[in-house]
PDB file of N, CA and C in Angstrom:
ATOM      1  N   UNK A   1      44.111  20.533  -0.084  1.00  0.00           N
ATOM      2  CA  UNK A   1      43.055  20.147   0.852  1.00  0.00           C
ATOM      3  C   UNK A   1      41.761  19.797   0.095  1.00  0.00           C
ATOM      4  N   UNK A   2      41.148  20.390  -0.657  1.00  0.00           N
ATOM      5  CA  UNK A   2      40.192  20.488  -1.542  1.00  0.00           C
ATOM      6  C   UNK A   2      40.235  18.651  -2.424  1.00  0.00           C
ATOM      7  N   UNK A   3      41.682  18.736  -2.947  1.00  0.00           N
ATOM      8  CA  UNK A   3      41.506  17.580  -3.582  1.00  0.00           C
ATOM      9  C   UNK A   3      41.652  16.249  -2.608  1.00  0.00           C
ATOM     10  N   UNK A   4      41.748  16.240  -1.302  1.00  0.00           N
ATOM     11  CA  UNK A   4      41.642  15.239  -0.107  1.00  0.00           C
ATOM     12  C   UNK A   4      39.810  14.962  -0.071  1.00  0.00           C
ATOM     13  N   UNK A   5      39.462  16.372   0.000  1.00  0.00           N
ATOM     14  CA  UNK A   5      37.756  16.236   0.707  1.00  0.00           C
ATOM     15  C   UNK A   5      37.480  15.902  -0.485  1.00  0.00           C
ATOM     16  N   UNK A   6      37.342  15.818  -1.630  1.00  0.00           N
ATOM     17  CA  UNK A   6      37.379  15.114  -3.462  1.00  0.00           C
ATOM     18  C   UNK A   6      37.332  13.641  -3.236  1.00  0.00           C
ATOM     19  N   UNK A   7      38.546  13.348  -2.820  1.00  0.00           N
ATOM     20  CA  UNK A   7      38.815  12.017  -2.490  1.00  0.00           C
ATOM     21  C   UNK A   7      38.044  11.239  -1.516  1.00  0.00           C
ATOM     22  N   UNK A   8      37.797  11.772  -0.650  1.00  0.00           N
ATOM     23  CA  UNK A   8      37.236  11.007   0.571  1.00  0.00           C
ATOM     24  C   UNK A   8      35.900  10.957   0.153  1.00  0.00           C
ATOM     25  N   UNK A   9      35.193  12.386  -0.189  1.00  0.00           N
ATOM     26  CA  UNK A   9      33.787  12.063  -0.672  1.00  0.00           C
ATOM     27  C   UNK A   9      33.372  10.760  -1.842  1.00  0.00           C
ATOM     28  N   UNK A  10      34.825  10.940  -3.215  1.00  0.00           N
ATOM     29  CA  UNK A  10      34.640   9.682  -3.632  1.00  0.00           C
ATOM     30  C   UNK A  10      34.620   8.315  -3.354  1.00  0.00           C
ATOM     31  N   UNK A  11      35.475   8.417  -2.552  1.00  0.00           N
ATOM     32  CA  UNK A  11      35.590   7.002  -1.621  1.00  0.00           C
ATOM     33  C   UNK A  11      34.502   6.651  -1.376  1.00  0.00           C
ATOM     34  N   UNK A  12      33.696   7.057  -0.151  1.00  0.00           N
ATOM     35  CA  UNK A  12      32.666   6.849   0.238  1.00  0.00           C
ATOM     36  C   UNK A  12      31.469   6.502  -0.373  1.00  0.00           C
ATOM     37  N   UNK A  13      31.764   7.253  -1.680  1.00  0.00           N
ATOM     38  CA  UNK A  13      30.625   6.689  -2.423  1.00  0.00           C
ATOM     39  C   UNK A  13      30.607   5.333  -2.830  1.00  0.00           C
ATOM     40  N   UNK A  14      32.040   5.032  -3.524  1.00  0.00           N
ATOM     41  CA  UNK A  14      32.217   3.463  -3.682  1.00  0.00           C
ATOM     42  C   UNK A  14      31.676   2.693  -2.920  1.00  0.00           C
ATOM     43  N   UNK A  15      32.435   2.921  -1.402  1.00  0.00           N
ATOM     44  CA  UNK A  15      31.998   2.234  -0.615  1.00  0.00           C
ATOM     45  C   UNK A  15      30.740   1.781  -0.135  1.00  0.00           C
ATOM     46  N   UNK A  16      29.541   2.561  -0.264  1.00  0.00           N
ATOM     47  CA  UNK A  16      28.577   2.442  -0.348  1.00  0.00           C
ATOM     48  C   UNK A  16      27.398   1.772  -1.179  1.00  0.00           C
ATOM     49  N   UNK A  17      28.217   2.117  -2.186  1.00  0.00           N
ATOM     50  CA  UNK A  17      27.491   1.928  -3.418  1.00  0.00           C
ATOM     51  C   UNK A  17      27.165   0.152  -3.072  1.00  0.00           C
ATOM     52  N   UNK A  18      25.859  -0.043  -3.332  1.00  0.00           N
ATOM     53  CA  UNK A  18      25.095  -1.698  -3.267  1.00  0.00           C
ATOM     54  C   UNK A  18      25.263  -2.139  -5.034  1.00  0.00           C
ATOM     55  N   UNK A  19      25.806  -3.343  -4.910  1.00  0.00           N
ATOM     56  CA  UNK A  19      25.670  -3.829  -6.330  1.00  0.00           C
ATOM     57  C   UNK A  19      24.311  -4.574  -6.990  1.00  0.00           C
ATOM     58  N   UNK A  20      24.063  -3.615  -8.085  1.00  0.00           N
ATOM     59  CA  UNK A  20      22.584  -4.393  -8.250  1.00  0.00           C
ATOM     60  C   UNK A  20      23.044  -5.405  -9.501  1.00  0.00           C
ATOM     61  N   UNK A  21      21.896  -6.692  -9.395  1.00  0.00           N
ATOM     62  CA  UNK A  21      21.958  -7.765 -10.037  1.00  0.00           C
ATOM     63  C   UNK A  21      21.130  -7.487 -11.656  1.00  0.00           C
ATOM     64  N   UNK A  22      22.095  -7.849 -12.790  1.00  0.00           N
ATOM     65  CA  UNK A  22      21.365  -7.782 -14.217  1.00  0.00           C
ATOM     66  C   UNK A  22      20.273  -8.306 -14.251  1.00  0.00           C
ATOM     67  N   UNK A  23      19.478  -8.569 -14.717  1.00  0.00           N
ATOM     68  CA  UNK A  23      18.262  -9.624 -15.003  1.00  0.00           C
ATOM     69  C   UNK A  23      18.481  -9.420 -16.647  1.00  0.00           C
ATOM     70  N   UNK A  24      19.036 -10.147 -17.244  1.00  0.00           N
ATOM     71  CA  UNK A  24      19.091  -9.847 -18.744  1.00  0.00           C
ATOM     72  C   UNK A  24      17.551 -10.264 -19.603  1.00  0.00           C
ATOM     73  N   UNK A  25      16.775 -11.139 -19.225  1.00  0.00           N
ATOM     74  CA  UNK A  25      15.984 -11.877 -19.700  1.00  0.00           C
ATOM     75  C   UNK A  25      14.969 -12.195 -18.827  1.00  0.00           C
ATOM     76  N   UNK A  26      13.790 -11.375 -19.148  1.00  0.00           N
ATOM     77  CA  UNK A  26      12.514 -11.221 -17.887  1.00  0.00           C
ATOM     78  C   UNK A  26      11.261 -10.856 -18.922  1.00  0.00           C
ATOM     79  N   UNK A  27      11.352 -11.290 -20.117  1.00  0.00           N
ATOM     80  CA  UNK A  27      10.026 -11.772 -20.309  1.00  0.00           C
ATOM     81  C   UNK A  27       9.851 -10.668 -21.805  1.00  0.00           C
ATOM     82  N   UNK A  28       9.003 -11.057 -22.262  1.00  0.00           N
ATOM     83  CA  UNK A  28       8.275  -9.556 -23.030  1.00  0.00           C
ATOM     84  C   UNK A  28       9.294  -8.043 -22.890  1.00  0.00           C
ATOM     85  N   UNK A  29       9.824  -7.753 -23.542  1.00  0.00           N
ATOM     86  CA  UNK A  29      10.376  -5.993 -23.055  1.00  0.00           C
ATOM     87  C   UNK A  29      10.421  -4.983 -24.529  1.00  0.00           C
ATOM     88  N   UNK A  30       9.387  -4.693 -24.609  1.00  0.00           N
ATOM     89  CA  UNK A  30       8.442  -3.808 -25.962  1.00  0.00           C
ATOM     90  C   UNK A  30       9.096  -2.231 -25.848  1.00  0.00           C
ATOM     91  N   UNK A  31       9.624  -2.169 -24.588  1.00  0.00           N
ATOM     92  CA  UNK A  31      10.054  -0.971 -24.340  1.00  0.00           C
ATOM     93  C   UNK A  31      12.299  -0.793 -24.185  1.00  0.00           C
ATOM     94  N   UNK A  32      12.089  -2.416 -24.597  1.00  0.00           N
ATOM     95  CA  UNK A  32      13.893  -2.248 -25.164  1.00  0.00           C
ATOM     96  C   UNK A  32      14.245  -2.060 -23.812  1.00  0.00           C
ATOM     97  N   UNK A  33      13.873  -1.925 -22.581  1.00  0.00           N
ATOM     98  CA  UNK A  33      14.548  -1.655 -21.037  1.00  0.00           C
ATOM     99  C   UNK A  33      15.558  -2.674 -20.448  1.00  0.00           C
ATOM    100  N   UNK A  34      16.465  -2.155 -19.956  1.00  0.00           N
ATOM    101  CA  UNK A  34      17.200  -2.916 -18.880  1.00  0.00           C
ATOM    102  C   UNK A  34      16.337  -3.339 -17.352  1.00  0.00           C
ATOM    103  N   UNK A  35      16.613  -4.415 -16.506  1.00  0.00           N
ATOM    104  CA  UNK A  35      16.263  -4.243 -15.521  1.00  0.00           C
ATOM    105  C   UNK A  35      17.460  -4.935 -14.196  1.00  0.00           C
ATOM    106  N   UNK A  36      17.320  -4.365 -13.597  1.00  0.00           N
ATOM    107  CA  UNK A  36      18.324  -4.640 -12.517  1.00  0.00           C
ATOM    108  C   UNK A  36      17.359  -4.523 -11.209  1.00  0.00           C
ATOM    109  N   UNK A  37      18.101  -5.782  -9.868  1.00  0.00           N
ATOM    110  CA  UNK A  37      17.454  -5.674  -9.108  1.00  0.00           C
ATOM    111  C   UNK A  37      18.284  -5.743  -7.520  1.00  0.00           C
ATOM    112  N   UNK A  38      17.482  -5.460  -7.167  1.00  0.00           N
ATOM    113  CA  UNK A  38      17.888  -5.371  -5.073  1.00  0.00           C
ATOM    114  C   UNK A  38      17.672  -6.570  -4.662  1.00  0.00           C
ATOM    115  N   UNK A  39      18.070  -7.581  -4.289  1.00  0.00           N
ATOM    116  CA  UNK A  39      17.846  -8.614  -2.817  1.00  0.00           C
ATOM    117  C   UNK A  39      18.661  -8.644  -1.424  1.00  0.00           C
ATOM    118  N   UNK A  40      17.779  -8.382  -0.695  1.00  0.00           N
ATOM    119  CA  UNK A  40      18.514  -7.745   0.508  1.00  0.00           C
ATOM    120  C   UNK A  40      18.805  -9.507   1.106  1.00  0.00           C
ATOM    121  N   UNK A  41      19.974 -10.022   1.999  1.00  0.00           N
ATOM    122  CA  UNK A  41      20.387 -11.334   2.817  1.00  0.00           C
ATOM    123  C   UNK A  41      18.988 -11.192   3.212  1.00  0.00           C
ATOM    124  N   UNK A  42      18.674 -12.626   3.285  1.00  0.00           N
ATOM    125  CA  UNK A  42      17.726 -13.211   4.881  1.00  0.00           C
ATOM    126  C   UNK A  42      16.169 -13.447   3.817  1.00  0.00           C
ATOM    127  N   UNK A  43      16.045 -12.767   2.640  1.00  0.00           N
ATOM    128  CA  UNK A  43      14.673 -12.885   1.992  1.00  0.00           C
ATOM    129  C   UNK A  43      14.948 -14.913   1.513  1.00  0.00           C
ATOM    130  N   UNK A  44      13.517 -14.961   1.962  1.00  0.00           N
ATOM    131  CA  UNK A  44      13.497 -16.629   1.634  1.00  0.00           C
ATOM    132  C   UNK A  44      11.774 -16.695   1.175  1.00  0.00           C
ATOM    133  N   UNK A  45      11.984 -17.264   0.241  1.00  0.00           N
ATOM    134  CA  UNK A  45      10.750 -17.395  -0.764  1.00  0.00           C
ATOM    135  C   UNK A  45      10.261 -16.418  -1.567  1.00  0.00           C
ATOM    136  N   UNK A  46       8.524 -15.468  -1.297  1.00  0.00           N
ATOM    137  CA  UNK A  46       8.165 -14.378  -1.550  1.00  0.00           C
ATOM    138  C   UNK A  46       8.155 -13.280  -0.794  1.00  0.00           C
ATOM    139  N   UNK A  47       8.121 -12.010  -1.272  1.00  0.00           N
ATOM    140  CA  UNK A  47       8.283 -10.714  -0.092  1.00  0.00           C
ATOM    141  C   UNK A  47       8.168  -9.539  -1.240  1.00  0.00           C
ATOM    142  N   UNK A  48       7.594  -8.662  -0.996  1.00  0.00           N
ATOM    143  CA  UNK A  48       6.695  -7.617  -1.407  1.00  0.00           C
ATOM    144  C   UNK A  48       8.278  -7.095  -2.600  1.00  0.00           C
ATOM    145  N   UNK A  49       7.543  -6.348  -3.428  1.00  0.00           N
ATOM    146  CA  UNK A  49       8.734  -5.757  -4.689  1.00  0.00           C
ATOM    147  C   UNK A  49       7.729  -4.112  -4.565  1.00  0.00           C
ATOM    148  N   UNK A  50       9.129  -3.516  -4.416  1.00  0.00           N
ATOM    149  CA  UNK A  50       8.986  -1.818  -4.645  1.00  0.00           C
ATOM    150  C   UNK A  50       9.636  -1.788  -5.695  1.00  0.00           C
ATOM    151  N   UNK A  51       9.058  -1.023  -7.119  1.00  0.00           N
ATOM    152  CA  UNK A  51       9.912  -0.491  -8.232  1.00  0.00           C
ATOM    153  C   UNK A  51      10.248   0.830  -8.731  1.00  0.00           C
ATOM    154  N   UNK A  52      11.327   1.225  -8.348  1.00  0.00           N
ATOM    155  CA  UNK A  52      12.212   2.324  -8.402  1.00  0.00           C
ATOM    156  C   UNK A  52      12.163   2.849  -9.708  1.00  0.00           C
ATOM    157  N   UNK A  53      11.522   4.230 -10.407  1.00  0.00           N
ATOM    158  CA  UNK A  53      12.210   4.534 -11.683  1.00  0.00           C
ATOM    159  C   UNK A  53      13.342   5.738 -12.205  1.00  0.00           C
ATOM    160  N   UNK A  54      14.432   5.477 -11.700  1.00  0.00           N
ATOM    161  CA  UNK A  54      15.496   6.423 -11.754  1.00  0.00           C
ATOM    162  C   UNK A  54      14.774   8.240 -12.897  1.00  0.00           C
ATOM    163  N   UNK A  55      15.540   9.246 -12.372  1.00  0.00           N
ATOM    164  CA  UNK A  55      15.341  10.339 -12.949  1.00  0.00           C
ATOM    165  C   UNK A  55      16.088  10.401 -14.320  1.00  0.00           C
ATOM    166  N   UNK A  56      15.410  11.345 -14.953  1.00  0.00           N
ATOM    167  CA  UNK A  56      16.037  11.500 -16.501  1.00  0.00           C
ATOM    168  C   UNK A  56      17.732  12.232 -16.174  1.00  0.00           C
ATOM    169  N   UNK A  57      18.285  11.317 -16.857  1.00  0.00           N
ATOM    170  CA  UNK A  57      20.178  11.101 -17.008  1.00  0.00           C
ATOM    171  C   UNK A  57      20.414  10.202 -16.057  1.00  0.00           C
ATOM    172  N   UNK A  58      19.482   9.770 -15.485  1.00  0.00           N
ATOM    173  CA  UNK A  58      20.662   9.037 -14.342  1.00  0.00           C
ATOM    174  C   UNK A  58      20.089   7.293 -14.864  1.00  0.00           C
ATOM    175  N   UNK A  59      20.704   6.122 -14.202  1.00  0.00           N
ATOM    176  CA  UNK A  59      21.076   5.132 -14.158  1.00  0.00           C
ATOM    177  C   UNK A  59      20.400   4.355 -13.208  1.00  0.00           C
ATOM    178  N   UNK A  60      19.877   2.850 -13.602  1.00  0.00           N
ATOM    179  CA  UNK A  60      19.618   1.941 -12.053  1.00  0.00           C
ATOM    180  C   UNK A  60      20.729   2.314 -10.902  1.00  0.00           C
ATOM    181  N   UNK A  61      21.827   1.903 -11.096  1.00  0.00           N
ATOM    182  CA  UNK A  61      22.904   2.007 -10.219  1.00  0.00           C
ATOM    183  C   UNK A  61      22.906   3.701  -9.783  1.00  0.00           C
ATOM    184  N   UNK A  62      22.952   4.652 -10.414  1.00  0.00           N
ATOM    185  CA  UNK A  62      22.723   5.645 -10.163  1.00  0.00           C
ATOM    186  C   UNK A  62      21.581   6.355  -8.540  1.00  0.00           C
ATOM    187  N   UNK A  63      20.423   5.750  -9.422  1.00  0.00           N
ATOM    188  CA  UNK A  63      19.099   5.876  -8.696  1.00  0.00           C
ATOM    189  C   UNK A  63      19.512   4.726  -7.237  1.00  0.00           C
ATOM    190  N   UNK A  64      19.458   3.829  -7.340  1.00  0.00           N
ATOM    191  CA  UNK A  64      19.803   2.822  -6.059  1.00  0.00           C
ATOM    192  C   UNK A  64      20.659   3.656  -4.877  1.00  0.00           C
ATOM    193  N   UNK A  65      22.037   4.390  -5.541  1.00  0.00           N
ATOM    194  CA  UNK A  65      22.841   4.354  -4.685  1.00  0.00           C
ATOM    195  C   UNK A  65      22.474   5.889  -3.738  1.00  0.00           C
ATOM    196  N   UNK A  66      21.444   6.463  -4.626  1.00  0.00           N
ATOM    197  CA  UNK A  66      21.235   7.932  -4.468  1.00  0.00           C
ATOM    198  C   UNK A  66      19.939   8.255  -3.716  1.00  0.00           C
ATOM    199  N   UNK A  67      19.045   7.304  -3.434  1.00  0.00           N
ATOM    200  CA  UNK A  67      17.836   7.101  -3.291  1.00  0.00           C
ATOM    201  C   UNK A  67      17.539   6.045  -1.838  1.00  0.00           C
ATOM    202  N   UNK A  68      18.187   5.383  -1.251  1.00  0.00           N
ATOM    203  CA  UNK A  68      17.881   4.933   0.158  1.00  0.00           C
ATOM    204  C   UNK A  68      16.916   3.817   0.133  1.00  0.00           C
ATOM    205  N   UNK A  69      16.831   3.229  -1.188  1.00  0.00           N
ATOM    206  CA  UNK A  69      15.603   1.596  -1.113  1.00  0.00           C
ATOM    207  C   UNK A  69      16.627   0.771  -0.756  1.00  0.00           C
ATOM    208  N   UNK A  70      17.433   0.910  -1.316  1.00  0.00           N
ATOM    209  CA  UNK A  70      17.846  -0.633  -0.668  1.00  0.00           C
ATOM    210  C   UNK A  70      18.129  -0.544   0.859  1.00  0.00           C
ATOM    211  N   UNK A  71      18.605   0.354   1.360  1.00  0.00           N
ATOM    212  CA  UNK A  71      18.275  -0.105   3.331  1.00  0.00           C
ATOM    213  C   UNK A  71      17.197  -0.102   3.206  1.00  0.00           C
ATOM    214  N   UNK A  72      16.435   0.816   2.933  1.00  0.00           N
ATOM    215  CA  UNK A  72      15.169   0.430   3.552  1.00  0.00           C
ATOM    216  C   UNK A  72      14.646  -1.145   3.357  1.00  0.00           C
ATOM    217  N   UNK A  73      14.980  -2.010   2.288  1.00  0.00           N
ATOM    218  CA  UNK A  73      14.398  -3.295   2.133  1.00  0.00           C
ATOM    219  C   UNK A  73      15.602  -4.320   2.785  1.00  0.00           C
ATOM    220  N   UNK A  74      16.976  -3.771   2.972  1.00  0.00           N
ATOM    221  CA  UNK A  74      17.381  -4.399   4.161  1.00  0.00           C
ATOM    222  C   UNK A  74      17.167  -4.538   5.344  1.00  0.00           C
ATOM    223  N   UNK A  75      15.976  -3.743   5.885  1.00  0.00           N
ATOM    224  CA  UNK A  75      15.405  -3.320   7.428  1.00  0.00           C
ATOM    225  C   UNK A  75      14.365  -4.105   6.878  1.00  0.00           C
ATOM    226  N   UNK A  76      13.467  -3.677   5.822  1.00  0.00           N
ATOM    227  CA  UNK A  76      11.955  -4.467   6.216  1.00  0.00           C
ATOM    228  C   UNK A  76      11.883  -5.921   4.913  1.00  0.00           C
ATOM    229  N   UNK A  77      12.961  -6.054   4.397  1.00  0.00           N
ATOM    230  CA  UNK A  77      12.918  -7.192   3.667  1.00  0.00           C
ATOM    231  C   UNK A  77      11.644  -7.503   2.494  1.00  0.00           C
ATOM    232  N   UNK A  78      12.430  -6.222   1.603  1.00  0.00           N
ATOM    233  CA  UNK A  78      11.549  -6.685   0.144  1.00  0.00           C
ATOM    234  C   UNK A  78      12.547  -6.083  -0.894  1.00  0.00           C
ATOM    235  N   UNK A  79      12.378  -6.857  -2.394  1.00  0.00           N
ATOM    236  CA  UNK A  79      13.036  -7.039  -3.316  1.00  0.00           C
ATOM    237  C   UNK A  79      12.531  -5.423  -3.837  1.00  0.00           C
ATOM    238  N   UNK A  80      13.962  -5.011  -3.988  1.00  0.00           N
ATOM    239  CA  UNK A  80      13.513  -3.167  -5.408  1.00  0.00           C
ATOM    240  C   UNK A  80      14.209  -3.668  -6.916  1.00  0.00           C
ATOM    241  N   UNK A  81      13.147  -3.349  -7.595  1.00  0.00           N
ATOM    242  CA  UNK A  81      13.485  -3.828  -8.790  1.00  0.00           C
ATOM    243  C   UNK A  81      13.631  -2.189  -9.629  1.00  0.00           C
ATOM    244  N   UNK A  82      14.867  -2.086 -10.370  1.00  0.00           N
ATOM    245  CA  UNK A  82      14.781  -1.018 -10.755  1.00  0.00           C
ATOM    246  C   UNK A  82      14.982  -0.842 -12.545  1.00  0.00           C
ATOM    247  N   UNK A  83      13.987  -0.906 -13.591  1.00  0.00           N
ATOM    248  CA  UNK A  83      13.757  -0.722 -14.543  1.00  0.00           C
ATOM    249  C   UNK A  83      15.481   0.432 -14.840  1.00  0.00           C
ATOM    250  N   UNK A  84      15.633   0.253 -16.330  1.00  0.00           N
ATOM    251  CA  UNK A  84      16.730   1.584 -16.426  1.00  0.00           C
ATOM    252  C   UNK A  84      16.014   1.627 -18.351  1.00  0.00           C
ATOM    253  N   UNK A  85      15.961   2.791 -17.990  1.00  0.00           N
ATOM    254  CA  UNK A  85      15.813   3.385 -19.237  1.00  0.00           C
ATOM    255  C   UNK A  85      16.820   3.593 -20.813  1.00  0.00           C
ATOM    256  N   UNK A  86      16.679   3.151 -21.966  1.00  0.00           N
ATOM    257  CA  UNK A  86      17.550   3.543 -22.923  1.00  0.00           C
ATOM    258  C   UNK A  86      18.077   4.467 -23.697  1.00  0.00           C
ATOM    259  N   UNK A  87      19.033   5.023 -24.258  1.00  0.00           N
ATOM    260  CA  UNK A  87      18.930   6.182 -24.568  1.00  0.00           C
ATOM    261  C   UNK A  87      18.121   6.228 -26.057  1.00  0.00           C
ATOM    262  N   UNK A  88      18.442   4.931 -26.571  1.00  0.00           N
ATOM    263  CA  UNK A  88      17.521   4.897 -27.987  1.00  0.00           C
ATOM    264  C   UNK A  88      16.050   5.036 -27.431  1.00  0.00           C
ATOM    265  N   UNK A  89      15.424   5.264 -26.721  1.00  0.00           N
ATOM    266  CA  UNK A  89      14.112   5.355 -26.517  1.00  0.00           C
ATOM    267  C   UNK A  89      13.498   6.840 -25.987  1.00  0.00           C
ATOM    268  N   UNK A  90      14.699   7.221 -25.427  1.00  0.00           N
ATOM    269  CA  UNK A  90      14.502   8.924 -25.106  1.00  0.00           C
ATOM    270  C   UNK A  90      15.616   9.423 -24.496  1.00  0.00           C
ATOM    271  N   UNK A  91      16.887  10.665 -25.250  1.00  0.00           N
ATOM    272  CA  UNK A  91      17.815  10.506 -25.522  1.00  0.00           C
ATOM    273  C   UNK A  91      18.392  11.475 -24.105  1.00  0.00           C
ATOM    274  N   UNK A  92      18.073  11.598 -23.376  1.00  0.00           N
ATOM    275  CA  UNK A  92      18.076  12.061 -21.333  1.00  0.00           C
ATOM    276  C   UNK A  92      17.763  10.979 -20.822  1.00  0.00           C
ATOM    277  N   UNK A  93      16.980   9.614 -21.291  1.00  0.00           N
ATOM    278  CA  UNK A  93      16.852   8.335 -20.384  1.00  0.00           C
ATOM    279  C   UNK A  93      15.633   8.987 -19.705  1.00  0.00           C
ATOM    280  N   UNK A  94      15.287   9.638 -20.043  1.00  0.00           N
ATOM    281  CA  UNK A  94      13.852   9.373 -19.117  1.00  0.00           C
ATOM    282  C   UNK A  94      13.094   8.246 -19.353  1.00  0.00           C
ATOM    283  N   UNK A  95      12.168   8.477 -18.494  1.00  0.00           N
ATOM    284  CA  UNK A  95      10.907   7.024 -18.652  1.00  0.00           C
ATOM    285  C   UNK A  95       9.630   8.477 -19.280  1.00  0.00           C
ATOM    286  N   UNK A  96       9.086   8.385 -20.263  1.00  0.00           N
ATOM    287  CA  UNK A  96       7.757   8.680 -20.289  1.00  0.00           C
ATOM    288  C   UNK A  96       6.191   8.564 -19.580  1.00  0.00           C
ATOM    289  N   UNK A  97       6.467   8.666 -18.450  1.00  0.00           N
ATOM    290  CA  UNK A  97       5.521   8.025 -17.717  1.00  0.00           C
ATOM    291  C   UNK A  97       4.305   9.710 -18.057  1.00  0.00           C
ATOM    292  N   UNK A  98       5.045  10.728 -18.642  1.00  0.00           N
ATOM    293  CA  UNK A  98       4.117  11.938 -18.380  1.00  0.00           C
ATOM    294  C   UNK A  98       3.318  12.215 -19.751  1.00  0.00           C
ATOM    295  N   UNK A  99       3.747  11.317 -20.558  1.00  0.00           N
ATOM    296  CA  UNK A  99       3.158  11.339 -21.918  1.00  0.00           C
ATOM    297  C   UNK A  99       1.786   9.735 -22.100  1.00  0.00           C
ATOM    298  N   UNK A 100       0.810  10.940 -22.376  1.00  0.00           N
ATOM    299  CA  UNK A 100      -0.400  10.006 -21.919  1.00  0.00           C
ATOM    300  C   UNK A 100      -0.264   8.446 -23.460  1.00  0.00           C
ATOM    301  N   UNK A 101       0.292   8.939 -24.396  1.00  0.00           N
ATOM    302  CA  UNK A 101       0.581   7.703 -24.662  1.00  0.00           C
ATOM    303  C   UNK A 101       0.882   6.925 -23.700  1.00  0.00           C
ATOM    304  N   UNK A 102       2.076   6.600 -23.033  1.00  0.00           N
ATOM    305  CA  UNK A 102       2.371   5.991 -22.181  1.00  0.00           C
ATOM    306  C   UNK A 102       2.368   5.562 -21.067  1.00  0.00           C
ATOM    307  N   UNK A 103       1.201   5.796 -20.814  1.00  0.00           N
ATOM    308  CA  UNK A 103       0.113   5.531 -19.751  1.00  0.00           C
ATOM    309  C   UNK A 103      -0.933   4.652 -19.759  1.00  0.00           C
ATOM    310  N   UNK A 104       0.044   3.536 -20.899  1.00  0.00           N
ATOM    311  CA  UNK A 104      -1.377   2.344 -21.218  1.00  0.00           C
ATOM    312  C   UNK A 104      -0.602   1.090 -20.028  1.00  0.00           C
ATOM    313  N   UNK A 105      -1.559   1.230 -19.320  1.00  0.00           N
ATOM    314  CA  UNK A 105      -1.667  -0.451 -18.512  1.00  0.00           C
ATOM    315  C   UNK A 105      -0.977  -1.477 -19.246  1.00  0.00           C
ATOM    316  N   UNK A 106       0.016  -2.465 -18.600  1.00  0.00           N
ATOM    317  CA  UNK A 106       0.673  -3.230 -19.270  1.00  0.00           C
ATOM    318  C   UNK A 106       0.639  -4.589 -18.235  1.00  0.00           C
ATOM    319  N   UNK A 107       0.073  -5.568 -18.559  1.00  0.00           N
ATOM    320  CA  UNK A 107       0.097  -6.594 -17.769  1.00  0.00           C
ATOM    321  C   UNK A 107       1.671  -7.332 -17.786  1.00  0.00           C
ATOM    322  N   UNK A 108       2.002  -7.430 -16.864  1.00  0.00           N
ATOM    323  CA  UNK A 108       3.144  -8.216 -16.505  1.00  0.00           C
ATOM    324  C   UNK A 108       3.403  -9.111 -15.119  1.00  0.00           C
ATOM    325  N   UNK A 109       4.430 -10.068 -15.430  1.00  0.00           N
ATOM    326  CA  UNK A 109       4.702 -11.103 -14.330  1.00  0.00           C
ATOM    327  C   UNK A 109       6.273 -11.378 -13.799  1.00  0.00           C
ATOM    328  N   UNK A 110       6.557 -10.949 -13.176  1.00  0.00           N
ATOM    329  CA  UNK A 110       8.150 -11.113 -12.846  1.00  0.00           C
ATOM    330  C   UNK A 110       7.963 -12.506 -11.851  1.00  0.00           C
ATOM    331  N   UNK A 111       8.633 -13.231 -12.130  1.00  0.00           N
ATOM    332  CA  UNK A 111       8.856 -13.891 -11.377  1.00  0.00           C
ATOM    333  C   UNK A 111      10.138 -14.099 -10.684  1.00  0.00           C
ATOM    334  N   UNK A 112      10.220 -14.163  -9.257  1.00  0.00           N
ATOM    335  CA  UNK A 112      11.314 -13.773  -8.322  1.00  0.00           C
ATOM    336  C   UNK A 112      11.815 -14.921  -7.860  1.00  0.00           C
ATOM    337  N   UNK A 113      12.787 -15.402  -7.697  1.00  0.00           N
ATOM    338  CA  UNK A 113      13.082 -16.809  -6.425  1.00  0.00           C
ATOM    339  C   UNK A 113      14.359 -16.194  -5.994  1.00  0.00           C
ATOM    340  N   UNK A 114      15.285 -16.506  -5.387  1.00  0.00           N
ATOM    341  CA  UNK A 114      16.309 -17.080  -4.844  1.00  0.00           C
ATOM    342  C   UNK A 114      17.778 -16.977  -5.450  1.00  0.00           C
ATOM    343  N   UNK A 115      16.768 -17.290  -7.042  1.00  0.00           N
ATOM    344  CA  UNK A 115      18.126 -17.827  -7.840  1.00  0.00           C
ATOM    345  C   UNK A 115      18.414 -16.821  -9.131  1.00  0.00           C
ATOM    346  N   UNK A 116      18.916 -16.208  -9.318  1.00  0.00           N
ATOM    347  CA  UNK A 116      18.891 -14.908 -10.201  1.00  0.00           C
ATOM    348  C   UNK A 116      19.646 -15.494 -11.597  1.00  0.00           C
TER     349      UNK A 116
END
């Protein structure tokens, strides 16, 4: 029985699970990062970007599937872009956001369309 409710819980997760899109090549990346992103059907042109930064060990895909942005930007229609951390850069994948080094302002420009 145990290994049924195993099963089904895995299932479900599959099933659920939203596939996020690579972005291999987005500009400047000083910090060696992956980025992967959300586009929910029906977005046409521009529409607001929420950016997700997954917890230390876990994954874009991880964080997405565990975390509830993407309905939510399938209900109100905006792009989640979710940065993923390397392990060559901090070896749990965290993001340093708590180390005041890394707390320097970084100008950047993503540019979004249609066409990934």
């Amino acid at each position: 029985m145990k290994n049924l409710l195993l099963f089904f819980f895995f299932s479900s997760q599959i099933c659920f699970a939203q596939t996020l899109t690579n972005i291999p090549s987005f500009g400047t990346n000083p910090g060696n990062l992956s980025m992967h992103i959300y586009q929910p059907n029906g977005i046409v042109g521009s529409a607001p970007i929420v950016v997700v930064l997954h917890g230390c060990t876990q994954t874009a895909q991880q964080a997405a599937d565990q975390t509830g942005w993407n309905k939510l930007a399938d209900v109100n229609k905006f792009y989640v872009v979710y940065p993923e951390q390397s392990i060559f850069n901090n070896s749990n994948r965290c993001f340093n956001w708590f180390l005041s080094g890394d707390q320097e302002k970084i100008k950047a420009k993503i540019y979004l369309s249609n066409k990934w």
